[in-house]
PDB file of N, CA and C in Angstrom:
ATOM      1  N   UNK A   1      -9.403  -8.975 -12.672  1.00  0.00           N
ATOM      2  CA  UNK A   1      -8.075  -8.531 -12.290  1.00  0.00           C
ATOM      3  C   UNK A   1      -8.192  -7.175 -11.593  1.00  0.00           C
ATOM      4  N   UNK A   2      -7.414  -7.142 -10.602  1.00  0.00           N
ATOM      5  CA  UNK A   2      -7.555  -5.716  -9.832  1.00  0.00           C
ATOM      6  C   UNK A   2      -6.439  -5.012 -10.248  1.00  0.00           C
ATOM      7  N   UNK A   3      -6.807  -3.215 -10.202  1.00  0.00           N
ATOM      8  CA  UNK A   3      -6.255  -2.279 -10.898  1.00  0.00           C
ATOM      9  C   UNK A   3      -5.401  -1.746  -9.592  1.00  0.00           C
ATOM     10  N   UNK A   4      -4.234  -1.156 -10.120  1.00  0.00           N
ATOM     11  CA  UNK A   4      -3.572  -0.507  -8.600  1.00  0.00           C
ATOM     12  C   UNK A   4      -3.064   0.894  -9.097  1.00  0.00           C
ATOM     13  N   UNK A   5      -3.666   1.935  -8.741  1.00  0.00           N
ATOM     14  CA  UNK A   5      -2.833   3.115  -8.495  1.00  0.00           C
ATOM     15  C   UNK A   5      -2.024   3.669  -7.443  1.00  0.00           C
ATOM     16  N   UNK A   6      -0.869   4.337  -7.835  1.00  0.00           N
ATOM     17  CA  UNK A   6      -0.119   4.861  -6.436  1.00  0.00           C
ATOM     18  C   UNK A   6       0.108   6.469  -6.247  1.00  0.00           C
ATOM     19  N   UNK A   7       0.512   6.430  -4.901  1.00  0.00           N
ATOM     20  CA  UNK A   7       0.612   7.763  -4.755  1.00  0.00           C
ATOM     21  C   UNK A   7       2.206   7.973  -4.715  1.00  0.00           C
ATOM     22  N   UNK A   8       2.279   9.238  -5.243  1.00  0.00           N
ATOM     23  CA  UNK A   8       3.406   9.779  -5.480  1.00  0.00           C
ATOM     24  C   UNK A   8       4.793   9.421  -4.477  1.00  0.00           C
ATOM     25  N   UNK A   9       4.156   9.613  -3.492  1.00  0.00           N
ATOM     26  CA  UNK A   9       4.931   9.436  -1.977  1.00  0.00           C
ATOM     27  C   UNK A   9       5.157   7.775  -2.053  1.00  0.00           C
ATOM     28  N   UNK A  10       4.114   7.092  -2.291  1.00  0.00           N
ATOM     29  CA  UNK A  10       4.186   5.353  -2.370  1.00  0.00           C
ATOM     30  C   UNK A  10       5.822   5.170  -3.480  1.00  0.00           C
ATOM     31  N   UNK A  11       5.387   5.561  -4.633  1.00  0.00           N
ATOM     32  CA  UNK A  11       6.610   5.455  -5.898  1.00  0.00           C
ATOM     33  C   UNK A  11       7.785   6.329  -5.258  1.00  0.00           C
ATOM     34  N   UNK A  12       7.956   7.138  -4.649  1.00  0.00           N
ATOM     35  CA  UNK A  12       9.294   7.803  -4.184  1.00  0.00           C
ATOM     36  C   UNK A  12      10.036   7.295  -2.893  1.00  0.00           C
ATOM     37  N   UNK A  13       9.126   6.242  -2.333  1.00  0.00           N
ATOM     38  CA  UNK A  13       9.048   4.919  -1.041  1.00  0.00           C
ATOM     39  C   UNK A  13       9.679   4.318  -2.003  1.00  0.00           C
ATOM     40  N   UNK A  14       9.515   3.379  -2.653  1.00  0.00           N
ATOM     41  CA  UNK A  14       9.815   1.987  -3.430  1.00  0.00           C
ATOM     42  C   UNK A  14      10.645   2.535  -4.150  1.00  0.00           C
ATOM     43  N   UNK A  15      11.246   3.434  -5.159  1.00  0.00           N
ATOM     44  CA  UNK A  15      12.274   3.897  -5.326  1.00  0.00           C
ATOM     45  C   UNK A  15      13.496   3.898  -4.829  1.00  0.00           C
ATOM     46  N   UNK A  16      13.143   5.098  -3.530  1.00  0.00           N
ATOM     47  CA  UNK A  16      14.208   4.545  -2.631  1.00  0.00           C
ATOM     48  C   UNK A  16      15.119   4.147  -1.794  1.00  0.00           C
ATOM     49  N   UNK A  17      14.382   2.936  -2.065  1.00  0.00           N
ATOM     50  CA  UNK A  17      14.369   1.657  -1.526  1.00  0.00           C
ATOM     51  C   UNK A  17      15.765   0.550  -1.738  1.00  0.00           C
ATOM     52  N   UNK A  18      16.613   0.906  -0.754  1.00  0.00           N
ATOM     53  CA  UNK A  18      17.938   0.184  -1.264  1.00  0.00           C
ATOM     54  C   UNK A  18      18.056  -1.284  -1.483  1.00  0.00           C
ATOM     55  N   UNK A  19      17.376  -1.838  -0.290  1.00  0.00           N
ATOM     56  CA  UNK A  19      17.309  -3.381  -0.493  1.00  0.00           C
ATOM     57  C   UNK A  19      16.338  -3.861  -2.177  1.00  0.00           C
ATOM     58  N   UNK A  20      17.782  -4.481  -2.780  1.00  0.00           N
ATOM     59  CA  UNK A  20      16.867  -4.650  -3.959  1.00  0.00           C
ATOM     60  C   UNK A  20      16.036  -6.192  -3.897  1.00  0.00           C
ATOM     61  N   UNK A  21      16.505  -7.116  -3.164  1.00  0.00           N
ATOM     62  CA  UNK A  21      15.700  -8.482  -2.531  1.00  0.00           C
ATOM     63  C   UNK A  21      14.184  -7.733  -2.382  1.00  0.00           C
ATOM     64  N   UNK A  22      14.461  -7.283  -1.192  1.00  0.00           N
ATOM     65  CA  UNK A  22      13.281  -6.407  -1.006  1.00  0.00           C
ATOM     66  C   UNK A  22      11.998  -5.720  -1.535  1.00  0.00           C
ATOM     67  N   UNK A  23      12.884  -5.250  -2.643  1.00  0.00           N
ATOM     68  CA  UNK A  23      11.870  -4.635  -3.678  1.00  0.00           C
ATOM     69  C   UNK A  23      11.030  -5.915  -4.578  1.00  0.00           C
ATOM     70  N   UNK A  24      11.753  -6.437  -4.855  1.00  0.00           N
ATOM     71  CA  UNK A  24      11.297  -7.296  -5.625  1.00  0.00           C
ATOM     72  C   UNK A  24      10.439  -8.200  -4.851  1.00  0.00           C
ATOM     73  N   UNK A  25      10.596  -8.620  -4.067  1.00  0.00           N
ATOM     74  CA  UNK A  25       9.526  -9.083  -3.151  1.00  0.00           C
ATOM     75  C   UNK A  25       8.392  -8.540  -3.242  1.00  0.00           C
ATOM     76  N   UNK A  26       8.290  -7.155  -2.623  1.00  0.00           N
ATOM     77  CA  UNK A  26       7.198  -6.547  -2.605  1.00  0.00           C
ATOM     78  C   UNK A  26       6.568  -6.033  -3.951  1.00  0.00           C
ATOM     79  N   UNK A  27       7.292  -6.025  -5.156  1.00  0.00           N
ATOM     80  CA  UNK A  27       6.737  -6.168  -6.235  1.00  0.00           C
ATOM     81  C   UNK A  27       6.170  -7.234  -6.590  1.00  0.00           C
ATOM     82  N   UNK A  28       6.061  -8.704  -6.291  1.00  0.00           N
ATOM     83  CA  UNK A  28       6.078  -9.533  -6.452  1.00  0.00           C
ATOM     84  C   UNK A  28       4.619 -10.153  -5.754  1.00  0.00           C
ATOM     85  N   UNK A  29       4.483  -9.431  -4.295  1.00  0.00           N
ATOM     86  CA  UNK A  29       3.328  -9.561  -3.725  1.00  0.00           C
ATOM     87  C   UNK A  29       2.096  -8.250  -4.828  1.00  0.00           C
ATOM     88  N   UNK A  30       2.587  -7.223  -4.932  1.00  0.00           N
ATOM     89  CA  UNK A  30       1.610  -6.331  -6.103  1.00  0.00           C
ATOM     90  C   UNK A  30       1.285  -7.235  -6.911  1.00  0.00           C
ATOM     91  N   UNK A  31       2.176  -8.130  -7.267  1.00  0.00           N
ATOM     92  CA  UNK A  31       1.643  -8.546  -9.109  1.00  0.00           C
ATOM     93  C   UNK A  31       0.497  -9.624  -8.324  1.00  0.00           C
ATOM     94  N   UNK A  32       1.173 -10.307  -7.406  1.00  0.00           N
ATOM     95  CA  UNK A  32      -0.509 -11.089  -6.843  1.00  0.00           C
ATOM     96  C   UNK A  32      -1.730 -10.764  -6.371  1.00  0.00           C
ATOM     97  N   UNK A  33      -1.709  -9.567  -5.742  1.00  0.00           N
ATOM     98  CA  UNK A  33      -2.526  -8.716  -5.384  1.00  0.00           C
ATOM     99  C   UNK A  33      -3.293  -8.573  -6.464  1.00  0.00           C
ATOM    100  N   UNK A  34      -2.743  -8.319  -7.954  1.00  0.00           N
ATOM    101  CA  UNK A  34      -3.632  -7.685  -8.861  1.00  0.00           C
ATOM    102  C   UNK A  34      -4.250  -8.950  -9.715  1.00  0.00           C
ATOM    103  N   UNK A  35      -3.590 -10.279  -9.306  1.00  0.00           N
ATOM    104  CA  UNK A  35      -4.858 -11.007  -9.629  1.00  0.00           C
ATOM    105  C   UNK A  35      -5.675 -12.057  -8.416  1.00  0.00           C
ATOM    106  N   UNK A  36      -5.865 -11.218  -7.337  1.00  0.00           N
ATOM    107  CA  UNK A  36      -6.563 -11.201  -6.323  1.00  0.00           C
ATOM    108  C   UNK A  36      -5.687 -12.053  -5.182  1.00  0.00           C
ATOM    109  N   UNK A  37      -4.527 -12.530  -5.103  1.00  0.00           N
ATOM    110  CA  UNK A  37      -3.983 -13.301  -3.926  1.00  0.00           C
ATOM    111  C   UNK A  37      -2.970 -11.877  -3.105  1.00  0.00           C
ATOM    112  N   UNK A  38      -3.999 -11.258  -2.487  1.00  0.00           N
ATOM    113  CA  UNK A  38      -3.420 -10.528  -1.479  1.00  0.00           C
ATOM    114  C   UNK A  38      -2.435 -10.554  -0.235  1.00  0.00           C
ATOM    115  N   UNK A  39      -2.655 -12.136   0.008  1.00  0.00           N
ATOM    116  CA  UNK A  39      -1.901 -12.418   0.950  1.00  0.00           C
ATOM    117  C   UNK A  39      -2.248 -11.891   2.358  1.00  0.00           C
ATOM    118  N   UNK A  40      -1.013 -11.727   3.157  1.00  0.00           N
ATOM    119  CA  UNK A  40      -1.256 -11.113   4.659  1.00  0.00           C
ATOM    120  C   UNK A  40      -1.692 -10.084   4.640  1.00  0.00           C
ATOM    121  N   UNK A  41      -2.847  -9.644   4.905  1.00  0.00           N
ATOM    122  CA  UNK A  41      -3.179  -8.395   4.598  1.00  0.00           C
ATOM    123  C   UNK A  41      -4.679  -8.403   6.058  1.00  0.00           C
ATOM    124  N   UNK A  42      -4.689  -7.184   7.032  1.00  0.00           N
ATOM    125  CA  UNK A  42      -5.828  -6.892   7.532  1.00  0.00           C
ATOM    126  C   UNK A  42      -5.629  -5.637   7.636  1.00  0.00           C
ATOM    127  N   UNK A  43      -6.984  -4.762   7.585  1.00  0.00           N
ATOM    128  CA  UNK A  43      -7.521  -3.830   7.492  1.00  0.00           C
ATOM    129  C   UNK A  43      -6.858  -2.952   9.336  1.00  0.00           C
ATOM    130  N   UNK A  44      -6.513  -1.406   9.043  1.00  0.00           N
ATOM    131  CA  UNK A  44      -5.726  -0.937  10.370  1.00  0.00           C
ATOM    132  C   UNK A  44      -6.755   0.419  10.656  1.00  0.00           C
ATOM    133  N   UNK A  45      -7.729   0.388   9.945  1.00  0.00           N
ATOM    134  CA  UNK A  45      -8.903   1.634  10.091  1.00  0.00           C
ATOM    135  C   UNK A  45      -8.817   2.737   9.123  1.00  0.00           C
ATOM    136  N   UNK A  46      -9.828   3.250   8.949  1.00  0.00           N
ATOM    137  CA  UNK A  46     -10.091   4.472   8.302  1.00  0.00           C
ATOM    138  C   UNK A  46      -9.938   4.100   6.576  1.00  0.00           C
ATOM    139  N   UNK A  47     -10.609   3.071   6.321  1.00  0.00           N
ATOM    140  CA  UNK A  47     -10.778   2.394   5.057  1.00  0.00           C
ATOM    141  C   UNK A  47      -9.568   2.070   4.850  1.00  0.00           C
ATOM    142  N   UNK A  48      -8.495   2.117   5.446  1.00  0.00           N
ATOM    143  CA  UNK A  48      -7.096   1.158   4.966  1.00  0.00           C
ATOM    144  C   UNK A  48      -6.744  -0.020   5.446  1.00  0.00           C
ATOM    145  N   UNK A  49      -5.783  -0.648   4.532  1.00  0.00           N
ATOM    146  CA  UNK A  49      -5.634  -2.273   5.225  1.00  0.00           C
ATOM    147  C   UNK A  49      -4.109  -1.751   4.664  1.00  0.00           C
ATOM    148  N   UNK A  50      -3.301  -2.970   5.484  1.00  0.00           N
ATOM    149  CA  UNK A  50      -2.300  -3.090   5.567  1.00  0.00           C
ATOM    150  C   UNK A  50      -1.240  -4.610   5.086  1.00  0.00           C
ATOM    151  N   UNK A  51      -0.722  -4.546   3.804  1.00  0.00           N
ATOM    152  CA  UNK A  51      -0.617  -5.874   3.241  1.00  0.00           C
ATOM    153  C   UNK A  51       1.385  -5.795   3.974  1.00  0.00           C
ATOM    154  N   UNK A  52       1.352  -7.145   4.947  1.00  0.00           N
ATOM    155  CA  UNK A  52       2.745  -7.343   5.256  1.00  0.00           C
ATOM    156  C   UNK A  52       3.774  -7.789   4.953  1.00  0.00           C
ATOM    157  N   UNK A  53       4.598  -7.780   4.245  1.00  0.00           N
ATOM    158  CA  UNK A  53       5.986  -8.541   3.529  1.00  0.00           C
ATOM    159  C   UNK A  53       6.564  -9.177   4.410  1.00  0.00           C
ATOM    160  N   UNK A  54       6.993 -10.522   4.873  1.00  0.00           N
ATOM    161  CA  UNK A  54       7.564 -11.004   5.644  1.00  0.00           C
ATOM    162  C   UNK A  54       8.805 -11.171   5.456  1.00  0.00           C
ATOM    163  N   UNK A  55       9.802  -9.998   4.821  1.00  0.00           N
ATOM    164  CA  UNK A  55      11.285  -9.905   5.044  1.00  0.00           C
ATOM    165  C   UNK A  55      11.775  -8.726   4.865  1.00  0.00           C
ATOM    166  N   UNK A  56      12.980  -9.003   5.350  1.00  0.00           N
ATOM    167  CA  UNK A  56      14.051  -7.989   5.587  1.00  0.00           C
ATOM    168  C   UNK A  56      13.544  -7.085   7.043  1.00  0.00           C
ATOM    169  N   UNK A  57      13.129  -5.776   7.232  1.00  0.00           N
ATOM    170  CA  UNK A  57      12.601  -5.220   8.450  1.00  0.00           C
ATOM    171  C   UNK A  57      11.341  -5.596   8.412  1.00  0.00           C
ATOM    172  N   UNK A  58      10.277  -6.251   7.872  1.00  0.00           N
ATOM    173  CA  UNK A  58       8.931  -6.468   7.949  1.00  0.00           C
ATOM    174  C   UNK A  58       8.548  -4.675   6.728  1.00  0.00           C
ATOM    175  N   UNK A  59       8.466  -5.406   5.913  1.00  0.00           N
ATOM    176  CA  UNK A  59       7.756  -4.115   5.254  1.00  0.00           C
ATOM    177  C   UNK A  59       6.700  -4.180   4.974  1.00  0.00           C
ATOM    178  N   UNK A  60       5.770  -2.996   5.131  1.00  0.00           N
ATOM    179  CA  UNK A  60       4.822  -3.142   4.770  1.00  0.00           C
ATOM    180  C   UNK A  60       3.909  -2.108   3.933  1.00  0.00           C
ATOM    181  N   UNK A  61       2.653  -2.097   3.198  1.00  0.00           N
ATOM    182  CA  UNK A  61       2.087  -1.590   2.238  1.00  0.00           C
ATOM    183  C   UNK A  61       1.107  -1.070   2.660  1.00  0.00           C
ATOM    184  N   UNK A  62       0.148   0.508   2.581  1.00  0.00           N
ATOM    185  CA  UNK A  62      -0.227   0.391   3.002  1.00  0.00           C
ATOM    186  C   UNK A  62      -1.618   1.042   1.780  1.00  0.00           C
ATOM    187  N   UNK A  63      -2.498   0.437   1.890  1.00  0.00           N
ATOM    188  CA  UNK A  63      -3.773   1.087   0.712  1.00  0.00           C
ATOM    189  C   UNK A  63      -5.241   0.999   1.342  1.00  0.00           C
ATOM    190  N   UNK A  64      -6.186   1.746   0.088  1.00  0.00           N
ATOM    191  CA  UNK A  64      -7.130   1.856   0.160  1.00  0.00           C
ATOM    192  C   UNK A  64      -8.083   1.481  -1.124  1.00  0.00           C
ATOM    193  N   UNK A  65      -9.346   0.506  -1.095  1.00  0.00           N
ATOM    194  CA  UNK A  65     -10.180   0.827  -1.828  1.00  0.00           C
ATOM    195  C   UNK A  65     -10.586   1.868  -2.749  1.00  0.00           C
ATOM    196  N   UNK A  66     -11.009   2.244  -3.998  1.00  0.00           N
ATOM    197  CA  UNK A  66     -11.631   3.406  -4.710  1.00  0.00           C
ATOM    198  C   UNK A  66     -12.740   3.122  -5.959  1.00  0.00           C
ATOM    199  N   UNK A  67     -12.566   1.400  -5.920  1.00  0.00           N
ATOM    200  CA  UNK A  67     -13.423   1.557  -7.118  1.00  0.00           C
ATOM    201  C   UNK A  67     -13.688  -0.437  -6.671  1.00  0.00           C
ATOM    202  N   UNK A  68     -14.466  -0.471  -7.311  1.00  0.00           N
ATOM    203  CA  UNK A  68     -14.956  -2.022  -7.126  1.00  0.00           C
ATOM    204  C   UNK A  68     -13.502  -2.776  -7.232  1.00  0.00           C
ATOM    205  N   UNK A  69     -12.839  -2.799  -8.093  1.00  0.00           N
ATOM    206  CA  UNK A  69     -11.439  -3.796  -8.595  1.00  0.00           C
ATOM    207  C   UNK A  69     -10.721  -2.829  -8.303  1.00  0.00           C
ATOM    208  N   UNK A  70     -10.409  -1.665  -7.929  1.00  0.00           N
ATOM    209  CA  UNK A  70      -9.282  -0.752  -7.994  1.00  0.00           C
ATOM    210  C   UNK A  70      -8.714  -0.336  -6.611  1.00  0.00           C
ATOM    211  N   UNK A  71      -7.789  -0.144  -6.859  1.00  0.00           N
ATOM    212  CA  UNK A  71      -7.283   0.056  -4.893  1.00  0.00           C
ATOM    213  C   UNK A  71      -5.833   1.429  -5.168  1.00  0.00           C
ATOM    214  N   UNK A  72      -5.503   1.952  -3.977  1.00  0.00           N
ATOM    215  CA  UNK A  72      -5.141   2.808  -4.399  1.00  0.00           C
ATOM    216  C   UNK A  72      -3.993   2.945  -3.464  1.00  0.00           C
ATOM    217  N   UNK A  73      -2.322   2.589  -3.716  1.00  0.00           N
ATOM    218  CA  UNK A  73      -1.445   2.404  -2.793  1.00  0.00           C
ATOM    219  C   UNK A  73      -0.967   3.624  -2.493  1.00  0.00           C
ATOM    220  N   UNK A  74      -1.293   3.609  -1.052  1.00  0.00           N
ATOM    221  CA  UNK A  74      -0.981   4.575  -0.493  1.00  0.00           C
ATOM    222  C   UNK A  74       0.536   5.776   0.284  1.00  0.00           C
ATOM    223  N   UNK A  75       1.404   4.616   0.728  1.00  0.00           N
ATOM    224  CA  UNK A  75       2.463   4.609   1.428  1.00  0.00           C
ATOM    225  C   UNK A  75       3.059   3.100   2.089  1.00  0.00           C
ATOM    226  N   UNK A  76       4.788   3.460   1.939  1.00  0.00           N
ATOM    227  CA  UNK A  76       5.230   2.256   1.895  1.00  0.00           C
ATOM    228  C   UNK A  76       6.099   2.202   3.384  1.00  0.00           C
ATOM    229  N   UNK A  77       6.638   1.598   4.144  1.00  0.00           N
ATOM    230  CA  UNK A  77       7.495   1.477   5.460  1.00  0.00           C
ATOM    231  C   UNK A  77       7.762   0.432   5.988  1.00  0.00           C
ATOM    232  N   UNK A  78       8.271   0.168   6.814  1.00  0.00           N
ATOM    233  CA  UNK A  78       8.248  -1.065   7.711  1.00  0.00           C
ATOM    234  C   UNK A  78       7.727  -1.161   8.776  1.00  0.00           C
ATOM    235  N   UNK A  79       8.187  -2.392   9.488  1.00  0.00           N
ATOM    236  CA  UNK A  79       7.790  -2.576  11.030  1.00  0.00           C
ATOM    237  C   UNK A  79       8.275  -1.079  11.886  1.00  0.00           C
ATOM    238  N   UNK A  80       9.310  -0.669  11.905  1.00  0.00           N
ATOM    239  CA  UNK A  80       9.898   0.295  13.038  1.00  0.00           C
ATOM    240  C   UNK A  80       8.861   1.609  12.746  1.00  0.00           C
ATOM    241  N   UNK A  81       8.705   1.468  11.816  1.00  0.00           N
ATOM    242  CA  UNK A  81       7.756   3.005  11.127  1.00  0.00           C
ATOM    243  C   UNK A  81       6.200   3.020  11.121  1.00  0.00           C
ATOM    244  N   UNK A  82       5.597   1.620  11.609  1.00  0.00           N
ATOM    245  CA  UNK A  82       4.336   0.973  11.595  1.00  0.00           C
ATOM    246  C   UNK A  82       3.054   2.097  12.247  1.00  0.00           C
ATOM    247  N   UNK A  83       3.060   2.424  13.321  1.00  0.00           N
ATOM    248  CA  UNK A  83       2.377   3.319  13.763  1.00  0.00           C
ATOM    249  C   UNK A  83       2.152   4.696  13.238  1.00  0.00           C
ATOM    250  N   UNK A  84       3.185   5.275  12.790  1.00  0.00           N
ATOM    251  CA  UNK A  84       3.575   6.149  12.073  1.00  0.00           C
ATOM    252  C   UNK A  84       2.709   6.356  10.450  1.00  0.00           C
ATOM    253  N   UNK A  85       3.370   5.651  10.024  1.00  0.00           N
ATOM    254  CA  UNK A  85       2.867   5.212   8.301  1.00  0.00           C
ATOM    255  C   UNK A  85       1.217   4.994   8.866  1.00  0.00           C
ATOM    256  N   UNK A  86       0.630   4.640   9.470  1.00  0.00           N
ATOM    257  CA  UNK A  86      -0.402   4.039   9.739  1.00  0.00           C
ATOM    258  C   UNK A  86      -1.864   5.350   9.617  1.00  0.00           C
ATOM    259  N   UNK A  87      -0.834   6.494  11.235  1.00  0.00           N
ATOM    260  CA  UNK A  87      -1.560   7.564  10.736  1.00  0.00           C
ATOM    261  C   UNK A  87      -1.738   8.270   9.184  1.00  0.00           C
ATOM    262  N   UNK A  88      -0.839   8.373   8.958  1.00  0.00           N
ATOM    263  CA  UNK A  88      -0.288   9.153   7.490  1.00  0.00           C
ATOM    264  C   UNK A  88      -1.081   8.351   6.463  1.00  0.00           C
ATOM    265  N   UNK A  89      -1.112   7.009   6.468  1.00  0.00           N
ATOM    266  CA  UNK A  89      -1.846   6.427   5.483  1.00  0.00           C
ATOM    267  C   UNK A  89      -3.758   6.612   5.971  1.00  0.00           C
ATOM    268  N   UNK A  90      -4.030   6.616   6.859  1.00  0.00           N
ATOM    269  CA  UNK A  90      -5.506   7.050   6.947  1.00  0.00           C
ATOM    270  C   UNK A  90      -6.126   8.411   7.037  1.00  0.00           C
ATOM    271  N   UNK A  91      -4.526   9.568   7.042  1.00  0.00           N
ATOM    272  CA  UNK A  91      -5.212  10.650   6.617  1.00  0.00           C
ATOM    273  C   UNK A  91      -4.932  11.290   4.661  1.00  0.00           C
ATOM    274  N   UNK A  92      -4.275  10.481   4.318  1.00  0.00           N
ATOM    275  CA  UNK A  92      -4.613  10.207   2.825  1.00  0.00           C
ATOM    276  C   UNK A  92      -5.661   9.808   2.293  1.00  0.00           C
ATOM    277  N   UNK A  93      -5.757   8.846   2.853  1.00  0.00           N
ATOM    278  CA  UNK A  93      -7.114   8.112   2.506  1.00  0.00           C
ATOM    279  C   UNK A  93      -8.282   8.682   2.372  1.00  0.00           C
ATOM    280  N   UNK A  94      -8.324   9.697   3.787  1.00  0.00           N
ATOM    281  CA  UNK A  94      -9.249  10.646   3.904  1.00  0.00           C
ATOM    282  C   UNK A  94      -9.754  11.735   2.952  1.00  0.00           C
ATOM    283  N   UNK A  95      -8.382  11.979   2.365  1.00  0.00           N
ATOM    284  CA  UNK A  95      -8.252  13.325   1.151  1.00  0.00           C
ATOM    285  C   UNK A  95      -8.300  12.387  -0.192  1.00  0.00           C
ATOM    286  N   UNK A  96      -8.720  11.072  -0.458  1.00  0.00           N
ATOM    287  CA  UNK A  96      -8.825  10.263  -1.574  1.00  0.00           C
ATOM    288  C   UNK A  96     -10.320  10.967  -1.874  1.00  0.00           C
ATOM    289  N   UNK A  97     -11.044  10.834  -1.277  1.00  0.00           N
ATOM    290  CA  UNK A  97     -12.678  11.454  -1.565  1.00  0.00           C
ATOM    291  C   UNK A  97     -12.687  13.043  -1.835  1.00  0.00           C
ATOM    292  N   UNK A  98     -11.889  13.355  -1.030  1.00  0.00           N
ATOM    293  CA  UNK A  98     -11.912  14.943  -1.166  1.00  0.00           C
ATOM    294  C   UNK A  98     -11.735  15.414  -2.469  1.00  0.00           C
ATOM    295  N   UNK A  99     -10.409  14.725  -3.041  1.00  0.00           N
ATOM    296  CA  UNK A  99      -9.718  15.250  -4.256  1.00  0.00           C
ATOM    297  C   UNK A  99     -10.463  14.691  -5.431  1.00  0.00           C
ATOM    298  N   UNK A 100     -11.430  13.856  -5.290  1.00  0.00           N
ATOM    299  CA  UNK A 100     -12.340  13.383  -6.264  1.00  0.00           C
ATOM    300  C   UNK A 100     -11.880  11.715  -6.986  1.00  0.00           C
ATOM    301  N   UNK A 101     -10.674  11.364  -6.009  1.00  0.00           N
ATOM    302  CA  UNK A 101      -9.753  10.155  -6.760  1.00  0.00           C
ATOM    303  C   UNK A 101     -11.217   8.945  -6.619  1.00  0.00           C
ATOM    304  N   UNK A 102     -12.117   9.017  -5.660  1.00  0.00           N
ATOM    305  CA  UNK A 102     -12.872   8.006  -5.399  1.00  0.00           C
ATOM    306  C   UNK A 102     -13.802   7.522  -6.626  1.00  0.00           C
ATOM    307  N   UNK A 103     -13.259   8.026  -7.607  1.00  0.00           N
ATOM    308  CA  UNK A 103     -14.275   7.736  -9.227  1.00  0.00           C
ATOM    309  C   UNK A 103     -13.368   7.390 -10.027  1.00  0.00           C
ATOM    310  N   UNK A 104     -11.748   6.957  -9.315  1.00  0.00           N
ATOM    311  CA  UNK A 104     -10.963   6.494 -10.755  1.00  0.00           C
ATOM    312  C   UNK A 104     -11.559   5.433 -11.418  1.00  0.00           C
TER     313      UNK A 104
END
């Protein structure tokens, strides 16, 4: 079973988050994720991949690897915000090693 930690910014994303369809969806893809059915998901660089929700604006998730089973959610957005979230999520990622998170 895979482990998921989040970042602060990820939980204050999904929070909030008005569409409650929505949420639950994308909670719904986490709980599969954590016993390995990831779904739509490809990798957007800088050790992150990008898992896609196919409703409401296209939302999407965005994480990183840290431990063999463990992954580490990074930041949450949609389609309109895609490029955006994209940078922001691979310079997190970057400061995942820095801050020592890469041994959770």
């Amino acid at each position: 079973m895979n482990s998921f930690e989040k970042s602060a910014e990820f939980d204050e994303w999904l929070k909030a988050l008005k569409d409650r369809a929505g949420k639950v969806r994308i909670l719904h893809r986490l709980t599969a994720a954590e016993h390995g059915n990831f779904g739509d998901c490809e990798p957007v660089g800088g050790g992150v991949s990008e898992m896609r929700i196919h409703f409401g604006p296209g939302y999407r998730v965005y994480f990183t690897r840290v431990g063999k089973r463990i992954y580490f959610l990074l930041i949450g957005g949609d389609k309109s915000s895609q490029k955006r979230d994209i940078k922001r999520a691979i310079g997190m990622a970057q400061t995942i090693g820095r801050d020592g998170r890469d041994g959770i």
